[in-house]
C-alpha atoms as a PDB file:
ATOM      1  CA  UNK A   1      97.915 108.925  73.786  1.00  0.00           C
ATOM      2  CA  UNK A   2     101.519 108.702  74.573  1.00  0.00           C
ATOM      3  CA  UNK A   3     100.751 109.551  77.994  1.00  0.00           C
ATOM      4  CA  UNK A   4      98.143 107.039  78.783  1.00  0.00           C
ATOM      5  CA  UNK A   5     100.678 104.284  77.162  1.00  0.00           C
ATOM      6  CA  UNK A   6     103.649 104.981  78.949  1.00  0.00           C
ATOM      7  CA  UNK A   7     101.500 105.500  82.257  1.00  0.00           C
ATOM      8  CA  UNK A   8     100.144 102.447  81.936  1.00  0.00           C
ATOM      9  CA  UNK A   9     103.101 100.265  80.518  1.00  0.00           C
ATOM     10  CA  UNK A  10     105.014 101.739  83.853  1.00  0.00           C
ATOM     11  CA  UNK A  11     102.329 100.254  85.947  1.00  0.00           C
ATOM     12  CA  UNK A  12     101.500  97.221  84.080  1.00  0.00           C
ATOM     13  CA  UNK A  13     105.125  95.726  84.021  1.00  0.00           C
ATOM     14  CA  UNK A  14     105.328  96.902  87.565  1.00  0.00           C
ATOM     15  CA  UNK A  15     102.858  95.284  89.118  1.00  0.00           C
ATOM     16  CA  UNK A  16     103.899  92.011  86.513  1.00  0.00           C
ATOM     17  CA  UNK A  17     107.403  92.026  87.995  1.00  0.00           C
ATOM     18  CA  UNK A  18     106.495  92.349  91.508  1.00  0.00           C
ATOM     19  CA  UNK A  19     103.552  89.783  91.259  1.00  0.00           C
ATOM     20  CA  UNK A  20     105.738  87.175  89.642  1.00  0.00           C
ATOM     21  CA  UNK A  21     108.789  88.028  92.254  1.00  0.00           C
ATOM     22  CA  UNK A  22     106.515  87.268  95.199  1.00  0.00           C
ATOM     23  CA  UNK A  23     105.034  83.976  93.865  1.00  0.00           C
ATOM     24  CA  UNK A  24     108.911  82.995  93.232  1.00  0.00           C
ATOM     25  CA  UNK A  25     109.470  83.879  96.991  1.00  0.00           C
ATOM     26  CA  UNK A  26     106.266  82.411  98.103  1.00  0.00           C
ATOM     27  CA  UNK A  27     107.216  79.091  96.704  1.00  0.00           C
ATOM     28  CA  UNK A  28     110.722  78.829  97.831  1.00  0.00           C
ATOM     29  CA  UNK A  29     109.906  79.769 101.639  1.00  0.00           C
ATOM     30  CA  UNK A  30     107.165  76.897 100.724  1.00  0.00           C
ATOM     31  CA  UNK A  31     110.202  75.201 100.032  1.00  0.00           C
ATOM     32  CA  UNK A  32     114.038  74.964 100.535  1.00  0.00           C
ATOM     33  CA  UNK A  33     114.037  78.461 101.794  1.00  0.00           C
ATOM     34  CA  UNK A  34     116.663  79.659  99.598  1.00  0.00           C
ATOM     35  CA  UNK A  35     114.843  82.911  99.120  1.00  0.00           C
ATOM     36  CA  UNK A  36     117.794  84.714  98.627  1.00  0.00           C
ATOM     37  CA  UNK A  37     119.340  82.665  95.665  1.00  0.00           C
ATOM     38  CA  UNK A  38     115.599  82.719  93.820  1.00  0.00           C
ATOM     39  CA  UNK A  39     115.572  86.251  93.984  1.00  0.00           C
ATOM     40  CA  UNK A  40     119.067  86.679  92.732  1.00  0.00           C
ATOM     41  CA  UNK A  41     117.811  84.170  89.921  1.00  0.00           C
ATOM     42  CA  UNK A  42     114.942  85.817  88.914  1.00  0.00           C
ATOM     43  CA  UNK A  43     116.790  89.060  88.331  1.00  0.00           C
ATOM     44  CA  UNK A  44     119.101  87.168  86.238  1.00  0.00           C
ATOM     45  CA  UNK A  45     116.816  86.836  83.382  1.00  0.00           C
ATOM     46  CA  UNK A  46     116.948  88.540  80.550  1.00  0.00           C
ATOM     47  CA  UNK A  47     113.118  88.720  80.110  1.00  0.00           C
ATOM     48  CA  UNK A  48     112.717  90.505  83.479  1.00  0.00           C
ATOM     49  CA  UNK A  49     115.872  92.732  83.069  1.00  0.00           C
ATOM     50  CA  UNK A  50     114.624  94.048  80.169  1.00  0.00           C
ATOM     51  CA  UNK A  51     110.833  94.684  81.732  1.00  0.00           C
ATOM     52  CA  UNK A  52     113.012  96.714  84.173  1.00  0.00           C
ATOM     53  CA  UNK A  53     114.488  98.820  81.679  1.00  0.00           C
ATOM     54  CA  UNK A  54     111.506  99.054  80.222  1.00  0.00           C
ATOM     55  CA  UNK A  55     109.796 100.283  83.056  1.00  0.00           C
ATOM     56  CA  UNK A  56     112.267 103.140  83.887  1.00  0.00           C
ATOM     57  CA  UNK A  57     112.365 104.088  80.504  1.00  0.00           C
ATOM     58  CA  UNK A  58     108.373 104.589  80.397  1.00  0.00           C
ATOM     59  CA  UNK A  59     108.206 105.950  83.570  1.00  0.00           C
ATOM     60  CA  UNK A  60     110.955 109.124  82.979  1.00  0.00           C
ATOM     61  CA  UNK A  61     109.168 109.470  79.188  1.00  0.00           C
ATOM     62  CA  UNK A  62     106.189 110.548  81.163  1.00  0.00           C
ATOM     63  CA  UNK A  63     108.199 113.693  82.225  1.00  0.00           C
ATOM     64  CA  UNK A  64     110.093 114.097  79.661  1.00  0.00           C
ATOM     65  CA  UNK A  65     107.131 113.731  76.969  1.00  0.00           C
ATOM     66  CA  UNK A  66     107.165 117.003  75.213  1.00  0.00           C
ATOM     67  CA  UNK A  67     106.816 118.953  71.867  1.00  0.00           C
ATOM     68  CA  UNK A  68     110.771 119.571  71.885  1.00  0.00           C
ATOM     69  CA  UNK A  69     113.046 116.501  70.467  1.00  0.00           C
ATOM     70  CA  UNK A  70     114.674 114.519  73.206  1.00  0.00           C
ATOM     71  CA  UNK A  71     118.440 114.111  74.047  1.00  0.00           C
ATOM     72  CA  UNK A  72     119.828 111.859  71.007  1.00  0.00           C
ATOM     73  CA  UNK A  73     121.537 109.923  74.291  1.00  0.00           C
ATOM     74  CA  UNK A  74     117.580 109.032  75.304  1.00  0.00           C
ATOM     75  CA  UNK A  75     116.910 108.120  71.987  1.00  0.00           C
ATOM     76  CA  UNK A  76     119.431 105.655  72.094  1.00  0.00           C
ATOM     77  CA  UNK A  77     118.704 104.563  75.025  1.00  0.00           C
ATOM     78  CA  UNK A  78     115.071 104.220  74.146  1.00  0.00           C
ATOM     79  CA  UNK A  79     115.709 102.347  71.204  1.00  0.00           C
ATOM     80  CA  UNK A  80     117.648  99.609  72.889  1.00  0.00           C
ATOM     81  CA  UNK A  81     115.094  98.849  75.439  1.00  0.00           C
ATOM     82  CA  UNK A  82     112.898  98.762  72.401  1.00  0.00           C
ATOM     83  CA  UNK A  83     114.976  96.466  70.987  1.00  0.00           C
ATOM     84  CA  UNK A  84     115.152  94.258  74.079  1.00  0.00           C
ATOM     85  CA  UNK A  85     111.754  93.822  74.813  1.00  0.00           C
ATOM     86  CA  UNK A  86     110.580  93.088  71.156  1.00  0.00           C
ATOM     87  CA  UNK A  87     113.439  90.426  71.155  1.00  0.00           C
ATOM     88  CA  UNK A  88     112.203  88.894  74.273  1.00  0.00           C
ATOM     89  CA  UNK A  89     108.866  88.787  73.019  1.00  0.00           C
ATOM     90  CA  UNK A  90     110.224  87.109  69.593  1.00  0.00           C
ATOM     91  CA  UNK A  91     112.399  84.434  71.413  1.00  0.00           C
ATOM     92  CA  UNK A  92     109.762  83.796  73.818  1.00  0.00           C
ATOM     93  CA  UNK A  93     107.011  82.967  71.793  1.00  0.00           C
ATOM     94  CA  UNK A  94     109.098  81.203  69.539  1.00  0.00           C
ATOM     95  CA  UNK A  95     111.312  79.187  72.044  1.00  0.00           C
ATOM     96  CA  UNK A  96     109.716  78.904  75.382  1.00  0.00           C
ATOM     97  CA  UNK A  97     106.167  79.530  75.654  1.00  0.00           C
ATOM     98  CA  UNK A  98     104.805  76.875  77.558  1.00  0.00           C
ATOM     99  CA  UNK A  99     108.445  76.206  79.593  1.00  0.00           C
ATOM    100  CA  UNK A 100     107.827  76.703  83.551  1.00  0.00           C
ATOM    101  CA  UNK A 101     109.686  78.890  85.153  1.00  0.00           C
ATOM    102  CA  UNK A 102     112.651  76.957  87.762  1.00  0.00           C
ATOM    103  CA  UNK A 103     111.442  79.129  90.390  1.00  0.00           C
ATOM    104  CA  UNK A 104     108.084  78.051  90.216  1.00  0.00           C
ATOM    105  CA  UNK A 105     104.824  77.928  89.470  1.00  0.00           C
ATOM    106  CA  UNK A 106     104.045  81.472  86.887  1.00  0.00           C
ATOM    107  CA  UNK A 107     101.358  83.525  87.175  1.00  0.00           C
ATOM    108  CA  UNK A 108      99.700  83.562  84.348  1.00  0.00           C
ATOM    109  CA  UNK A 109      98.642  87.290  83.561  1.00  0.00           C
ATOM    110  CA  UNK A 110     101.832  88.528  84.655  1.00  0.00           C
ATOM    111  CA  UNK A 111     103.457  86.282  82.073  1.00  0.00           C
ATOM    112  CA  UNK A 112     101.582  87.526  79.250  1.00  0.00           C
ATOM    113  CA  UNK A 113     102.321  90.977  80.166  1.00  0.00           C
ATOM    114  CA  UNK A 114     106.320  90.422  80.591  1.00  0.00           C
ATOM    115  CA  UNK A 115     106.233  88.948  77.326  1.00  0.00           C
ATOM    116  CA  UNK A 116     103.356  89.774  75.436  1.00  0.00           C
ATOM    117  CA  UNK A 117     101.867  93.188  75.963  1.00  0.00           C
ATOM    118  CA  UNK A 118     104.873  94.866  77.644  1.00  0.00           C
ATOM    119  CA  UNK A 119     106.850  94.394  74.604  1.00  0.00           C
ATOM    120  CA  UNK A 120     103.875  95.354  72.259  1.00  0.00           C
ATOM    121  CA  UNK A 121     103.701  98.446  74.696  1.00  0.00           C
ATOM    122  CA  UNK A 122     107.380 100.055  74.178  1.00  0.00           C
ATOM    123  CA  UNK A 123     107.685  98.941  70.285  1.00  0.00           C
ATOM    124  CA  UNK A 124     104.227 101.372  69.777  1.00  0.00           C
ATOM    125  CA  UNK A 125     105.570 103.912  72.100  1.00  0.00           C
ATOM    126  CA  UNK A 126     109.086 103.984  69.723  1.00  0.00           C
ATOM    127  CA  UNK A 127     106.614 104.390  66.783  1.00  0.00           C
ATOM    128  CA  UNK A 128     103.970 106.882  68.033  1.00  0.00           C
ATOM    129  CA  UNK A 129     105.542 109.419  70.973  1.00  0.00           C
ATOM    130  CA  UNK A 130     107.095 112.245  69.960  1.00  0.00           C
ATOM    131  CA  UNK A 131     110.509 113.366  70.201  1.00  0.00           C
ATOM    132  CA  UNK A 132     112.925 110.377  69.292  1.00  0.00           C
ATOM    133  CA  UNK A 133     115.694 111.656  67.320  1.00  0.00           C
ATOM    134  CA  UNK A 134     117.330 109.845  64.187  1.00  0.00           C
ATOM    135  CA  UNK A 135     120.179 107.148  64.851  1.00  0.00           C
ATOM    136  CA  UNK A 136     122.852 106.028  62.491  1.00  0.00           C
ATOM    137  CA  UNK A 137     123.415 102.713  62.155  1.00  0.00           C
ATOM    138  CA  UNK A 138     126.570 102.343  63.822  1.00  0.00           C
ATOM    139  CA  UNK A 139     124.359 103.149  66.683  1.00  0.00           C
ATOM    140  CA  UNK A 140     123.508  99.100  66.522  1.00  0.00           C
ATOM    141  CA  UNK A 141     126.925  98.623  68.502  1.00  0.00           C
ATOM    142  CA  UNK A 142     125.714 100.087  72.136  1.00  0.00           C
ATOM    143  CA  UNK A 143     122.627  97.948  71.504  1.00  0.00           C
ATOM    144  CA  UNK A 144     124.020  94.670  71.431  1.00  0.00           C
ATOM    145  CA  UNK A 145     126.344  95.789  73.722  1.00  0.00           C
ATOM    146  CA  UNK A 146     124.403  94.774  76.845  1.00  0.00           C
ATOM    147  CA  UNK A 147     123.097  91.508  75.775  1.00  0.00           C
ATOM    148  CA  UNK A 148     126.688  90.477  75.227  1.00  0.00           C
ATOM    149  CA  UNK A 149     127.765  91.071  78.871  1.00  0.00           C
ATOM    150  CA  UNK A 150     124.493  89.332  80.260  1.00  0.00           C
ATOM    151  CA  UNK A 151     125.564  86.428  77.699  1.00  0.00           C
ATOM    152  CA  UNK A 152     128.743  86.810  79.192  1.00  0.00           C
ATOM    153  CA  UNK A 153     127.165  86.603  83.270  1.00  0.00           C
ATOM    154  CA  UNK A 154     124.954  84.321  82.647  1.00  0.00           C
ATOM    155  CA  UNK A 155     127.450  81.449  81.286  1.00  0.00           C
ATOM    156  CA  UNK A 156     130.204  82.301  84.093  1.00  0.00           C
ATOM    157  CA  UNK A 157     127.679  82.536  86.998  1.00  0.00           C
ATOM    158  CA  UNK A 158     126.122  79.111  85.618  1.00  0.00           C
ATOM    159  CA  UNK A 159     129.881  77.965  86.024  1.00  0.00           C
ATOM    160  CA  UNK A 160     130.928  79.509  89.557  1.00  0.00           C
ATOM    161  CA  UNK A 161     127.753  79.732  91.344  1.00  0.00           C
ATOM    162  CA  UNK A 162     125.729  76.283  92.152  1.00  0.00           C
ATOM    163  CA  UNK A 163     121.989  75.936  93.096  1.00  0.00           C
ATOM    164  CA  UNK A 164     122.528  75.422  97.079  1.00  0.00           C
ATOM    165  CA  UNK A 165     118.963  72.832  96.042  1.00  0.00           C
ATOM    166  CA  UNK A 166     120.184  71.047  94.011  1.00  0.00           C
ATOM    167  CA  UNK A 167     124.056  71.591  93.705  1.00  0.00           C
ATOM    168  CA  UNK A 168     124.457  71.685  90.157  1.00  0.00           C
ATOM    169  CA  UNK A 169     124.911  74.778  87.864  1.00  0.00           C
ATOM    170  CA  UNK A 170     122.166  77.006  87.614  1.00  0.00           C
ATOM    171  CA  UNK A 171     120.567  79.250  83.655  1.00  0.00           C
ATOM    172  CA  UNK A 172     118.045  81.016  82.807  1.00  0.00           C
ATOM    173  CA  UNK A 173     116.793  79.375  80.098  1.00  0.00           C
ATOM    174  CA  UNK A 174     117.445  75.763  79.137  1.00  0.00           C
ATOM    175  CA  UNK A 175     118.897  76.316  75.572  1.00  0.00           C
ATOM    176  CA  UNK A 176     121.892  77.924  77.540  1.00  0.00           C
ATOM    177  CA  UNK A 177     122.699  75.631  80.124  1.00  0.00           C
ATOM    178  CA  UNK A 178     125.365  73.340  78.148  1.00  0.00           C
ATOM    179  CA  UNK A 179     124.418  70.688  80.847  1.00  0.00           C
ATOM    180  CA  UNK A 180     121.785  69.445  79.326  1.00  0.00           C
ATOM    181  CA  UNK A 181     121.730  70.998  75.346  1.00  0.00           C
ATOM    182  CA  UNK A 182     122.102  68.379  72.607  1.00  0.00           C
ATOM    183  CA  UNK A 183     125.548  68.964  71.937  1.00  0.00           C
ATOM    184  CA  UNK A 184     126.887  71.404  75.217  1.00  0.00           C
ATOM    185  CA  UNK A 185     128.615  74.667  74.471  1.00  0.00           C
ATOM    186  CA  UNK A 186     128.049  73.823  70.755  1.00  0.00           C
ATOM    187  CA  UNK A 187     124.381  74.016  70.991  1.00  0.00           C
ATOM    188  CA  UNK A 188     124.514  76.780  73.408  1.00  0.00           C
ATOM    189  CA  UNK A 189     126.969  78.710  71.107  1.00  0.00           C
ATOM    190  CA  UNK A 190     124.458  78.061  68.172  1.00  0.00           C
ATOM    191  CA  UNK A 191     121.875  79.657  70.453  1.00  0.00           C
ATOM    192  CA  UNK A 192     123.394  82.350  71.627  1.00  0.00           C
ATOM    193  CA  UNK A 193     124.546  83.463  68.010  1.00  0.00           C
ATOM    194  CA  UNK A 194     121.072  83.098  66.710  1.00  0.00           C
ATOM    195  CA  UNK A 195     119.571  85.241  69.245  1.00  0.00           C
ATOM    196  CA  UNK A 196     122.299  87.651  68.553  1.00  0.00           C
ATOM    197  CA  UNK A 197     121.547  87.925  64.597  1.00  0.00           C
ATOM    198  CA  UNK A 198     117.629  88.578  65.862  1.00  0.00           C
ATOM    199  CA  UNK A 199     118.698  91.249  68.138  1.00  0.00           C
ATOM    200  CA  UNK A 200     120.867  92.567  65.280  1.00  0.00           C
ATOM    201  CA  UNK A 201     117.886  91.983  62.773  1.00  0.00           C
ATOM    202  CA  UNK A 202     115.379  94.276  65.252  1.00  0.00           C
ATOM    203  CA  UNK A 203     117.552  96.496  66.136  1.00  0.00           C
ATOM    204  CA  UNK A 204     118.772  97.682  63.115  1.00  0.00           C
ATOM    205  CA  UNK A 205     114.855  97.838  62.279  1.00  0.00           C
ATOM    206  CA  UNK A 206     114.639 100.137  65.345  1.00  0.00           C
ATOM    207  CA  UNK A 207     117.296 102.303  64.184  1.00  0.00           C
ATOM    208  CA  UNK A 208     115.594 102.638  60.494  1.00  0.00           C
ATOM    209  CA  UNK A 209     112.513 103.413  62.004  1.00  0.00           C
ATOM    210  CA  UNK A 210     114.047 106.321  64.059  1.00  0.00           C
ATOM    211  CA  UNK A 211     115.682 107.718  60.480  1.00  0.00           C
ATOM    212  CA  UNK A 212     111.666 107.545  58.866  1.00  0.00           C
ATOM    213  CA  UNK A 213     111.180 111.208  59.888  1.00  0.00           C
ATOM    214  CA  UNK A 214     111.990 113.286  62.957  1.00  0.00           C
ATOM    215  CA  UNK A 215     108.912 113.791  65.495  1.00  0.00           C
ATOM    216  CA  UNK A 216     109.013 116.598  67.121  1.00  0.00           C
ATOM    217  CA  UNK A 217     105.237 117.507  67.688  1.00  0.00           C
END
């Protein structure tokens, strides 16, 4: 079983990532032509970075699947990407389904795997494949860790770097672009504090769940 799910979630948010990248180039050469500032977008989200992770992380489980416990290093790093991708999942379905993508037109299936099934996928690998090993709770530190750098990138490359379409500052999502929030860094401060208390929230879930009992069959 855990085979067949990581095989699959390896192939599934592959083939979502590169589908969606190509429509996003599609339309721009359709377009302004600024293929290479799209792309560089598009890899900027947090949504797709995480898919990546997630990808990798499915794709070496498939070797590494085995009756012996895994590295408590993988484990970690297994359980934030699980983290990740179940907090995309959460903030997209609670703050932007429905919002278009700025690099175009979405394709639809893709969309729903990036953040639908894909993180459905690696939360039941976490609970069903064998091997993870238990994680304390200070462990919740290197999680959050990443998401606070991207936070961190994604407000100073809104700042320095402009859209060469459209000459104005350039995020990922609309609630962090202080440009057009209700009340500017305020609201995008607010934001970026409650996404960090639900990344906090699931990851410290994912790090309980890892302390239920060790798999090792």
């Amino acid at each position: 079983m855990a085979y067949l799910l990581r095989i699959g979630g390896t192939a599934a948010i592959v083939a979502a990532v590169v589908v969606q990248v190509q429509r996003s180039i599609t339309n721009e050469e359709a377009g302004t032509g600024e293929v290479e500032f799209v792309v560089q977008n598009f890899f900027s989200f947090f949504t797709i970075e995480s898919n990546v992770l997630a990808a990798v992380v499915l794709f070496v489980g498939i070797f590494t699947l085995s009756k012996r416990g895994e590295s408590r290093g993988w484990s970690m790093i297994r359980a934030a990407v699980t983290t990740y991708m179940a907090t995309t999942g959460v903030v997209y379905n609670l703050l932007l389904r429905g919002i278009e993508l700025p690099q175009g037109a979405t394709v639809p299936w893709s969309n729903e795997v990036l953040h639908v099934i894909a993180p459905a996928i690696i939360v039941l690998d976490w609970l069903i494949a064998p091997g993870r090993r238990p994680l304390k709770s200070t462990a919740l530190w290197g999680i959050i860790a990443f998401p606070i750098l991207w936070a961190g990138y994604t407000l100073a490359r809104g700042v320095l770097v402009l859209d060469p379409r459209t000459n104005v500052a350039w995020y990922p999502y609309p609630f962090l672009d202080p440009n057009i929030s209700p009340n500017g860094y305020f609201s995008v401060a607010f934001y970026i504090a409650l996404i960090a208390a639900v990344i906090g929230v699931v990851g410290a879930g994912v790090l309980w769940v890892s302390r239920l009992r060790r798999r090792t069959a």
